[in-house]
N, C-alpha and C. Protein backbone atom coordinates (compact mmCIF):
# COMPACT_ATOMS: atom_id res chain seq x y z
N UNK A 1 8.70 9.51 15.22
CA UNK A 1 8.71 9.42 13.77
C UNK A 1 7.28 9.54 13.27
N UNK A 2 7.27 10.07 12.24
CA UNK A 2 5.70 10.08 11.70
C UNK A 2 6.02 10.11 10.06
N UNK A 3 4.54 9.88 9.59
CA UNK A 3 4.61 9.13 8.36
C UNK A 3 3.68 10.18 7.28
N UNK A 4 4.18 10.62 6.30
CA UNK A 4 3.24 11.58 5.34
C UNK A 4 3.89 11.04 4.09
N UNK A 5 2.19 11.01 3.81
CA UNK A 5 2.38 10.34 2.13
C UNK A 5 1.45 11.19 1.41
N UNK A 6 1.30 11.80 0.41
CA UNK A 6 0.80 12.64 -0.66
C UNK A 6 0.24 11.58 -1.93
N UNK A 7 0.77 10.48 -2.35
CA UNK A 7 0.13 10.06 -3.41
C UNK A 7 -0.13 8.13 -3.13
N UNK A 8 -1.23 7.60 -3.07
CA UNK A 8 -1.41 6.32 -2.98
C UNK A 8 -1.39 5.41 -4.32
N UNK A 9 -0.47 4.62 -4.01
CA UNK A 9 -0.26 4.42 -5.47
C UNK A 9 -1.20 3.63 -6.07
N UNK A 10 -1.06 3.18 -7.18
CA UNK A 10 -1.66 2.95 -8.20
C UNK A 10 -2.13 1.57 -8.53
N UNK A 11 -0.88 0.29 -8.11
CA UNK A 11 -1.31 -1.11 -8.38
C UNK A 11 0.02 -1.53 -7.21
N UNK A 12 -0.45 -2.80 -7.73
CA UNK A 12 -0.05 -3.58 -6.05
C UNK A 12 1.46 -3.55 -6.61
N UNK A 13 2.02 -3.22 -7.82
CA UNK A 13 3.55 -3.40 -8.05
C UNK A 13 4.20 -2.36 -7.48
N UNK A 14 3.69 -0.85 -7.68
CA UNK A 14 4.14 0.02 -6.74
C UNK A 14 3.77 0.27 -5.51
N UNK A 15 2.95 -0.54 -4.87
CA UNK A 15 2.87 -0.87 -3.49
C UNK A 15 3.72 -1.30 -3.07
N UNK A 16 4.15 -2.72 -3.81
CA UNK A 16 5.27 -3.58 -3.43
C UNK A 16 6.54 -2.61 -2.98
N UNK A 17 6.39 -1.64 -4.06
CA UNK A 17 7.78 -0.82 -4.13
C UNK A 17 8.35 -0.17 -2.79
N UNK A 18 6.79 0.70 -2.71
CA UNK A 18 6.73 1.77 -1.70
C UNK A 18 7.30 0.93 -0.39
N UNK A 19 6.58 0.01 0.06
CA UNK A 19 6.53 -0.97 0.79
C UNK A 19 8.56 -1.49 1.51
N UNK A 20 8.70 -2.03 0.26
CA UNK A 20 9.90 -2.38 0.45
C UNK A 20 11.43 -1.47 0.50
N UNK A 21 11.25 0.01 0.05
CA UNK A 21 12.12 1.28 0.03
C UNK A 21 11.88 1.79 0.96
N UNK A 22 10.83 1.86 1.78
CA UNK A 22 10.31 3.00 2.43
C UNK A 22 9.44 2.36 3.70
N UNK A 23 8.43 2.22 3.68
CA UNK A 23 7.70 1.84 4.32
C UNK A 23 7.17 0.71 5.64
N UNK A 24 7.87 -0.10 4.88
CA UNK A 24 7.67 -1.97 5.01
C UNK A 24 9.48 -1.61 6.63
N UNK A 25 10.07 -0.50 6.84
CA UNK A 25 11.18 -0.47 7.08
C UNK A 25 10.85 -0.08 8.65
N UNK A 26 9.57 0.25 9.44
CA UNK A 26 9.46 1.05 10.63
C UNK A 26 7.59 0.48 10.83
N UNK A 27 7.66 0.33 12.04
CA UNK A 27 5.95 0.37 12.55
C UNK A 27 5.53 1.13 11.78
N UNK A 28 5.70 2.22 12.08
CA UNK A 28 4.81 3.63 11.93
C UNK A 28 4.29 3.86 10.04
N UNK A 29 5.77 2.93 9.62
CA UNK A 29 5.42 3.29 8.08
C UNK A 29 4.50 1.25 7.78
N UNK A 30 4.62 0.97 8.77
CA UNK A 30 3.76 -0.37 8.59
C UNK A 30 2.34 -0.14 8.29
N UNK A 31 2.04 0.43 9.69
CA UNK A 31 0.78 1.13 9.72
C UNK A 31 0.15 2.23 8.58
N UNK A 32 1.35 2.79 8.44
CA UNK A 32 0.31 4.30 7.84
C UNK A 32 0.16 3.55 6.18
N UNK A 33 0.68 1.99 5.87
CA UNK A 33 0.16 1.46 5.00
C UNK A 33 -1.33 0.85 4.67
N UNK A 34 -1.95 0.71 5.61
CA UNK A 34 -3.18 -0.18 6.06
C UNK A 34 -4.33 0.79 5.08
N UNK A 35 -4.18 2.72 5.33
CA UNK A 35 -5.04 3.22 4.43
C UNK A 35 -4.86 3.39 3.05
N UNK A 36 -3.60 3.02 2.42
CA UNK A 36 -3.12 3.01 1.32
C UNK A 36 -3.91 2.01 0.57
N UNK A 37 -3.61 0.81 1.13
CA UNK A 37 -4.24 -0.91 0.86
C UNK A 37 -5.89 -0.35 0.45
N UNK A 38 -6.97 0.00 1.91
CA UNK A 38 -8.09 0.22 1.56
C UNK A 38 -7.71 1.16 0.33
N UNK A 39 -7.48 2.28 0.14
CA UNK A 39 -7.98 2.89 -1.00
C UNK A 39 -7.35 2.26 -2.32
N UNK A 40 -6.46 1.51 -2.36
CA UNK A 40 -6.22 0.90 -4.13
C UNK A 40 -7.24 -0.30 -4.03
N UNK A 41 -7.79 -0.74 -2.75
CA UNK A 41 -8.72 -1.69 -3.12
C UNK A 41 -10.10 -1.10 -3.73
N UNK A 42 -10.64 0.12 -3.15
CA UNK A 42 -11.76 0.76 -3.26
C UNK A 42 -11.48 0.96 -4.43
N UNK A 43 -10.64 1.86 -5.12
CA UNK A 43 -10.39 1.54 -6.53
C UNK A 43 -10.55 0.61 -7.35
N UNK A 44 -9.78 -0.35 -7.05
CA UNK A 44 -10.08 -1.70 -7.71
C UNK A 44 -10.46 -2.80 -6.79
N UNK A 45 -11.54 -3.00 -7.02
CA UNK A 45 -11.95 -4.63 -6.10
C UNK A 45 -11.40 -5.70 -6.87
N UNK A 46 -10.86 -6.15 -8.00
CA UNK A 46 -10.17 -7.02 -8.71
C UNK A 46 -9.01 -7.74 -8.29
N UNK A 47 -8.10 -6.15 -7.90
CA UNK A 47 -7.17 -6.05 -7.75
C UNK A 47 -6.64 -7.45 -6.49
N UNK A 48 -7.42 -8.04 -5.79
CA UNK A 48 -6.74 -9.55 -5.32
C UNK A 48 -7.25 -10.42 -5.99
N UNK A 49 -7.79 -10.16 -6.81
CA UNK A 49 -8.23 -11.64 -7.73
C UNK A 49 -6.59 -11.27 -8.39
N UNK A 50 -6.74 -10.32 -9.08
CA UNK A 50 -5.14 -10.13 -9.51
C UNK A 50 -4.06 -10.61 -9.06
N UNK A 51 -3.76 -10.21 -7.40
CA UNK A 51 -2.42 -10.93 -7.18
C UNK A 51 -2.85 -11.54 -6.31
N UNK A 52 -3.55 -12.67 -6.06
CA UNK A 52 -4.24 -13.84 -5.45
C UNK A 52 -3.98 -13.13 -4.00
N UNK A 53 -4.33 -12.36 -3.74
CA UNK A 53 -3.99 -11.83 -2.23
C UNK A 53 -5.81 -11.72 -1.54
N UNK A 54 -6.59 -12.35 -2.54
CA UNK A 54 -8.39 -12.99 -1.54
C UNK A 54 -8.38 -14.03 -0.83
């Protein structure tokens, strides 16, 4: 199984989403979450003050 994603989303609510439809469902889609995470953080460094996830 392998994992291709085209768009990283946007805030941690459609993370949640991706996560729980899709992703959150297989290792492989466990993992290929880890670069998703870094880049909405690099985006926003706030973003765990936001959902207390510091």
């Amino acid at each position: 199984m392998s994992v291709v994603f085209t768009n990283v989303p946007s805030d941690y609510e459609e993370f949640e989403a991706v996560y729980r439809k899709f992703l959150g469902k297989s290792a492989q889609g466990t993992a290929a979450m880890i670069p998703m995470v870094m880049e909405i953080y690099a985006r926003n460094a706030r973003i765990s003050e936001d959902t207390g996830m510091d």
